[in-house]
Protein backbone atom coordinates (compact mmCIF):
# COMPACT_ATOMS: atom_id res chain seq x y z
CA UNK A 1 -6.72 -19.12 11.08
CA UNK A 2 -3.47 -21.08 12.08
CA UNK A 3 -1.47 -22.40 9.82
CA UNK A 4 1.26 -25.45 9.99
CA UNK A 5 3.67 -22.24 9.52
CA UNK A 6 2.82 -20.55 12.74
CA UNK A 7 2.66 -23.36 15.02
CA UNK A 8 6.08 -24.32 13.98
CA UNK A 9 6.93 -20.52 14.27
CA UNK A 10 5.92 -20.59 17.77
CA UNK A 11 6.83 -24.08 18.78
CA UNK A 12 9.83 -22.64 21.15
CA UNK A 13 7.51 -20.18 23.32
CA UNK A 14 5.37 -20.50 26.30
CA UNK A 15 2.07 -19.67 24.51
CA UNK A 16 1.74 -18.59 20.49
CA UNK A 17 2.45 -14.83 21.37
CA UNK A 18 4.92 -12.12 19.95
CA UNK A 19 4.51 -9.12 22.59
CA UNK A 20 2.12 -8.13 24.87
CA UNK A 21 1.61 -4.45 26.38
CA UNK A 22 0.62 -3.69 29.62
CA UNK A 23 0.67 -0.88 32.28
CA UNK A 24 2.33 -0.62 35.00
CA UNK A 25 1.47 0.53 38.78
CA UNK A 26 2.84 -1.71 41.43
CA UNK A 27 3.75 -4.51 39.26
CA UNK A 28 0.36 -7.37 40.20
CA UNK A 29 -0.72 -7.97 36.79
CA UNK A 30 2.66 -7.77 34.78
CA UNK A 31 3.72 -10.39 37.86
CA UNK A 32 0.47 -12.41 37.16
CA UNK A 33 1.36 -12.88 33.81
CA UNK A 34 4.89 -13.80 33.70
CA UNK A 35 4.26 -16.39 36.29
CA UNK A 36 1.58 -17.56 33.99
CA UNK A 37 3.91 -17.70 31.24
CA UNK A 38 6.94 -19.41 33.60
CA UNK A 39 4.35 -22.29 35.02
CA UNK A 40 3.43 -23.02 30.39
CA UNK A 41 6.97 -22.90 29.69
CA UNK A 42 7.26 -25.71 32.33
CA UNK A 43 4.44 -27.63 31.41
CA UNK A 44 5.64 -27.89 27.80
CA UNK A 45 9.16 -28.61 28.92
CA UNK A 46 10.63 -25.95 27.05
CA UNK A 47 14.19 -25.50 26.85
CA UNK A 48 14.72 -23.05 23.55
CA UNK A 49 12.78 -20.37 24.94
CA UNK A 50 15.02 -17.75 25.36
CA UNK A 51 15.74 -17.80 21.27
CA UNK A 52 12.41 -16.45 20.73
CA UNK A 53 11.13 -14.66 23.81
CA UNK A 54 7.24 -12.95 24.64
CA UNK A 55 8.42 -9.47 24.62
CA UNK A 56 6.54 -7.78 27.27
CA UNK A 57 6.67 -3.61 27.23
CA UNK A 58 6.13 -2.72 30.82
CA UNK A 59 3.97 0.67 29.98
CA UNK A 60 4.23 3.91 32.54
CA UNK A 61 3.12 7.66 31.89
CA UNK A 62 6.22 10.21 32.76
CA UNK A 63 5.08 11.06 37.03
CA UNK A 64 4.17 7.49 37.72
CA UNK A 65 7.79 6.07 36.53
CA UNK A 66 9.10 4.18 39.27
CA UNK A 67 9.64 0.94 37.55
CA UNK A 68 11.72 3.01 34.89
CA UNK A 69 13.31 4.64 37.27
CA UNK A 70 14.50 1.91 39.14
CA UNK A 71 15.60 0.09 35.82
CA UNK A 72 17.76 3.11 35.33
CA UNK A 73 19.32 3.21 38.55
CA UNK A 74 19.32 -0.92 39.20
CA UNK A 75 18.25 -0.40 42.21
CA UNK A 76 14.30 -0.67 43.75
CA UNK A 77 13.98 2.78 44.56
CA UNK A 78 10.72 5.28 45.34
CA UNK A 79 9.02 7.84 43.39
CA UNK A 80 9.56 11.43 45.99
CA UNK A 81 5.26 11.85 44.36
CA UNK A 82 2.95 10.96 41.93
CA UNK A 83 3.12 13.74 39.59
CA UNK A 84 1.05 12.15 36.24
CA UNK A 85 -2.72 12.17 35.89
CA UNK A 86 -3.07 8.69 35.12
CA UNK A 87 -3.39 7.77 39.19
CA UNK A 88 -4.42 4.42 38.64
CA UNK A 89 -0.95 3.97 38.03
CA UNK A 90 -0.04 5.43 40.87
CA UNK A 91 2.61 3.39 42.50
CA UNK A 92 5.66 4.94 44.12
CA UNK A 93 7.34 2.09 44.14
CA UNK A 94 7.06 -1.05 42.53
CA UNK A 95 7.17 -4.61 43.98
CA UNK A 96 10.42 -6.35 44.36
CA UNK A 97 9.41 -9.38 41.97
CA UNK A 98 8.29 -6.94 39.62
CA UNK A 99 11.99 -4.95 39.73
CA UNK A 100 13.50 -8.72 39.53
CA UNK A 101 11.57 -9.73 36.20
CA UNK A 102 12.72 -6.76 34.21
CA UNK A 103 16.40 -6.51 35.52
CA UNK A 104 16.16 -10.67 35.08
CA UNK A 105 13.94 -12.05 33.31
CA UNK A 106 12.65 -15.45 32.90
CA UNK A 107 13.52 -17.91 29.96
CA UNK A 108 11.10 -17.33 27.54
CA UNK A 109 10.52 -13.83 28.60
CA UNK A 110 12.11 -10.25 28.14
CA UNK A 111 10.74 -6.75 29.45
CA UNK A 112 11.05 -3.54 27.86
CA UNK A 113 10.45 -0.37 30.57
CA UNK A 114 9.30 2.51 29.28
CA UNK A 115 7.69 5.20 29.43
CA UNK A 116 5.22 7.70 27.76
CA UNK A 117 3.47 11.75 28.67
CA UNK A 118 -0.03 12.02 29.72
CA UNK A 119 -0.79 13.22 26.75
CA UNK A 120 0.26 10.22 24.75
CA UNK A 121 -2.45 8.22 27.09
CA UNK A 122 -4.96 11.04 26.24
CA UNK A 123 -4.29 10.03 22.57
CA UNK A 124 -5.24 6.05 23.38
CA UNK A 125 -7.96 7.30 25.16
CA UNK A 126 -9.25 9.11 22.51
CA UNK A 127 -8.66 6.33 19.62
CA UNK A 128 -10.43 3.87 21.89
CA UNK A 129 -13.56 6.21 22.14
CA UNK A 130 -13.29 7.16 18.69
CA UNK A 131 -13.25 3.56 16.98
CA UNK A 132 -14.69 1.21 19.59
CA UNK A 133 -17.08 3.50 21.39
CA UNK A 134 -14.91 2.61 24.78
CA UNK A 135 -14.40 5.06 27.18
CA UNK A 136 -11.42 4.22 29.21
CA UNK A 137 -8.88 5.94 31.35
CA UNK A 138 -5.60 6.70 31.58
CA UNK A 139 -3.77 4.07 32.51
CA UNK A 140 -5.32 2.02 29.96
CA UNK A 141 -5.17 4.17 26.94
CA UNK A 142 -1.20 4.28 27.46
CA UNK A 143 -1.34 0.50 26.24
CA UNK A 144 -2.66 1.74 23.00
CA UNK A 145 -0.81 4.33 21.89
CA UNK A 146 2.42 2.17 22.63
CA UNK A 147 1.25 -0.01 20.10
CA UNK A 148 -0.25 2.21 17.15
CA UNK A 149 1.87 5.56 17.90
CA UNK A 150 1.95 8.14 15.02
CA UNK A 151 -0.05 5.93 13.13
CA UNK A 152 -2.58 8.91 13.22
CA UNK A 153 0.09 11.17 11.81
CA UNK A 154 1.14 8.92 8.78
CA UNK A 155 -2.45 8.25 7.61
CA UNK A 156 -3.06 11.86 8.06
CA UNK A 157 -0.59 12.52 5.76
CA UNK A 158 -1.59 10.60 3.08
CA UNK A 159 -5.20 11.95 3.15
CA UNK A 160 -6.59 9.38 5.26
CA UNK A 161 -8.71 9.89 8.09
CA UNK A 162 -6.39 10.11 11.23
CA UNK A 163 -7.09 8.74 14.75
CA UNK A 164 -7.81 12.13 16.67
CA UNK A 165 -10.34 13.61 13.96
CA UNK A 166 -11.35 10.42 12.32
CA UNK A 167 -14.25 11.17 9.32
CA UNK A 168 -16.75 9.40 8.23
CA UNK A 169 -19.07 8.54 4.92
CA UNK A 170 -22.91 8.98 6.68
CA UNK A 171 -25.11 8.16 3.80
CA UNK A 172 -28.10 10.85 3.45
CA UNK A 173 -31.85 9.79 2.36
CA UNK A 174 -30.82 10.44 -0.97
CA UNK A 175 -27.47 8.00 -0.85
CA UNK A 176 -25.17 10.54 -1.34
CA UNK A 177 -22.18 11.22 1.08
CA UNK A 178 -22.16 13.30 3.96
CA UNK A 179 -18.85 13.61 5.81
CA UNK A 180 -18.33 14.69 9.24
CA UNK A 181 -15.96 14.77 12.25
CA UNK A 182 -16.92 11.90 14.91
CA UNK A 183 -16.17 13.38 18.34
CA UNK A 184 -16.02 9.52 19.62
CA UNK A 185 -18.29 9.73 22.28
CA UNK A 186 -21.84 8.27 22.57
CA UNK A 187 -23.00 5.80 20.19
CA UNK A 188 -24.31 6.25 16.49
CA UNK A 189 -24.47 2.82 15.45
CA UNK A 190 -27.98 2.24 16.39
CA UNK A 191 -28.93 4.24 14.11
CA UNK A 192 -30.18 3.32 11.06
CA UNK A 193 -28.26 5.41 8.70
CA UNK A 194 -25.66 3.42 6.84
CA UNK A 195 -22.17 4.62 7.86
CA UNK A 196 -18.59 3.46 6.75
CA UNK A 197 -15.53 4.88 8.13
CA UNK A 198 -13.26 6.35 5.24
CA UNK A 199 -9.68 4.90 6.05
CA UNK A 200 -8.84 3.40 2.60
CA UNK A 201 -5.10 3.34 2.14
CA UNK A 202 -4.86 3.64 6.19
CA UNK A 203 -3.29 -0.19 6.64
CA UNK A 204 -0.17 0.42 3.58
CA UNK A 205 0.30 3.76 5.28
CA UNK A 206 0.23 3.36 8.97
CA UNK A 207 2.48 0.11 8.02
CA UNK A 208 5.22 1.29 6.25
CA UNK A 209 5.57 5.24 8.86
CA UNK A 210 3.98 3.67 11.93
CA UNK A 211 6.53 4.43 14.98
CA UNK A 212 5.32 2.98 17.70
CA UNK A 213 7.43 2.46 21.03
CA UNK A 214 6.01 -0.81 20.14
CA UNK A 215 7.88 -1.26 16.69
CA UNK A 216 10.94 0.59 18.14
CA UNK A 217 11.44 -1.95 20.64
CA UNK A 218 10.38 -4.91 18.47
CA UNK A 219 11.26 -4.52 15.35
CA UNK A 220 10.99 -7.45 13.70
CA UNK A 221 6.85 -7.40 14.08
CA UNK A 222 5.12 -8.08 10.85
CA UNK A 223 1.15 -8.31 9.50
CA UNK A 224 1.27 -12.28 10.84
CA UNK A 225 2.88 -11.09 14.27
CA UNK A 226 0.78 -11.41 17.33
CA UNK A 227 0.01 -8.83 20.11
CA UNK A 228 -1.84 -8.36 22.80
CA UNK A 229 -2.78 -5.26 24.32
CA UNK A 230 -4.10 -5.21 27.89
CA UNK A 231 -6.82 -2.58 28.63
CA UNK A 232 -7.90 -3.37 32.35
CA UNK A 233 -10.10 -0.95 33.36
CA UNK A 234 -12.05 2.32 32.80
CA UNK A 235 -13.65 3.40 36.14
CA UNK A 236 -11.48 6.76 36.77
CA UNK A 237 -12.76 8.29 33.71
CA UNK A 238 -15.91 10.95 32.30
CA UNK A 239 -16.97 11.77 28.94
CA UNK A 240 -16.22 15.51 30.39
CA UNK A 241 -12.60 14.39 31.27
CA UNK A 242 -12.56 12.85 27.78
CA UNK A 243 -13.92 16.18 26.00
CA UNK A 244 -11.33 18.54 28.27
CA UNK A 245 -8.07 16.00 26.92
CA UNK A 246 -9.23 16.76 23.62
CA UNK A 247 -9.42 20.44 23.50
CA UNK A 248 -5.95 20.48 25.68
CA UNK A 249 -3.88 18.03 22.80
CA UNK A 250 -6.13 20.29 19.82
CA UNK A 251 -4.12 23.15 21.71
CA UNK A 252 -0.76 21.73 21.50
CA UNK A 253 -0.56 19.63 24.76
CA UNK A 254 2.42 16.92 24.08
């Protein structure tokens, strides 16, 4: 619920948000959305934006880089091919206005480029199908794993269940525990066999080792902080394709 605390706390921005992730091809929906932002921060008349900005992290996997790479050179330059799986994302170039809002950003507004392997989107992919039952692709899965990062690895570590072999308590005819390894695809929860996932301690962990691109970028996040994580889409995508990223990160793929 919101408190008199956080509408004060966000009475300088554009719209109550901390940071929002999205992917990047050509640059349409990043645009969409700073505009969006620009045309509130008008309509409230807001002139103290820039103290507290909307971070935005402008997501790409390594092969479909070019806004990175034109950050890094300051200069809107091409991609020479599309070299990453995640083809939805498959932009050799970005838009100008896209180039112009991360070099120079609106009030109200900064962008963080950058960049992450296929294999880190495999990983979102993977958490998404594991604990929402949401197949997605790519280019969407990115978005997540820029947020929770090596939060699998920390609760792992700890004895929790971790993201890419998450257990579970199934509860038997007799009550007692059964654990087992939820592959993440197709759906057990019409069945009606109690089941409770077995993350205790998960939260405290993942919060004080998580290392997200997300928390390296904004650090000052906290439990009250608020994100948003665009997933837009999910069509480019098989449970097969799903199954075959699996085996290929169980096998070392980084």
């Amino acid at each position: 619920a919101t408190t008199p605390e956080d509408t004060k706390a966000y009475s300088d921005r554009a719209i109550p948000l901390d940071a929002i992730l999205c992917s990047v091809g050509g640059g349409g929906l990043i645009n969409g959305m700073i505009m969006g932002i620009e045309k509130r921060r008008r309509q409230k008349q807001n002139t103290s934006a820039s103290l507290n900005p909307i971070h935005f992290l402008a997501i790409e996997t390594a092969g479909t880089d070019s806004l990175a790479t034109a950050v890094a050179q300051n200069a809107l330059v091409s991609l020479p091919k599309i070299t990453s799986q995640a083809t939805s994302l498959g932009a050799i170039r970005v838009s100008e206005k896209t180039f112009q809002y991360a070099v120079s950003p609106p009030p109200g507004v900064k962008v963080h480029s950058t960049v992450l392997s296929d294999a880190d989107a495999a990983r979102g992919v993977l958490r998404l199908a594991n604990d929402e039952r949401l197949l997605v692709e790519l280019a969407c899965g990115v978005c997540i794993e820029a947020a929770i990062g090596d939060a699998a690895t920390a609760v792992s570590a700890s004895g929790a269940a971790g993201a890419q072999s998450i257990k579970k308590r199934k509860r038997g005819s007799d009550g007692t525990a059964v654990s087992y390894r939820d592959e993440g695809y197709g759906d057990d929860r019409s069945s009606s066999t109690d089941i409770e996932t077995d993350l205790e301690g998960e939260a405290e962990v993942a919060g004080n080792k998580l290392n997200s691109k997300l928390k390296q970028l904004v650090p000052g996040l906290n439990e009250r902080s608020r994100v948003v994580i665009i997933v837009c889409g999910g069509s480019n995508v098989t449970i097969d394709m799903a199954s075959e990223w699996r085996k290929m990160l169980d096998d070392g793929w980084a």
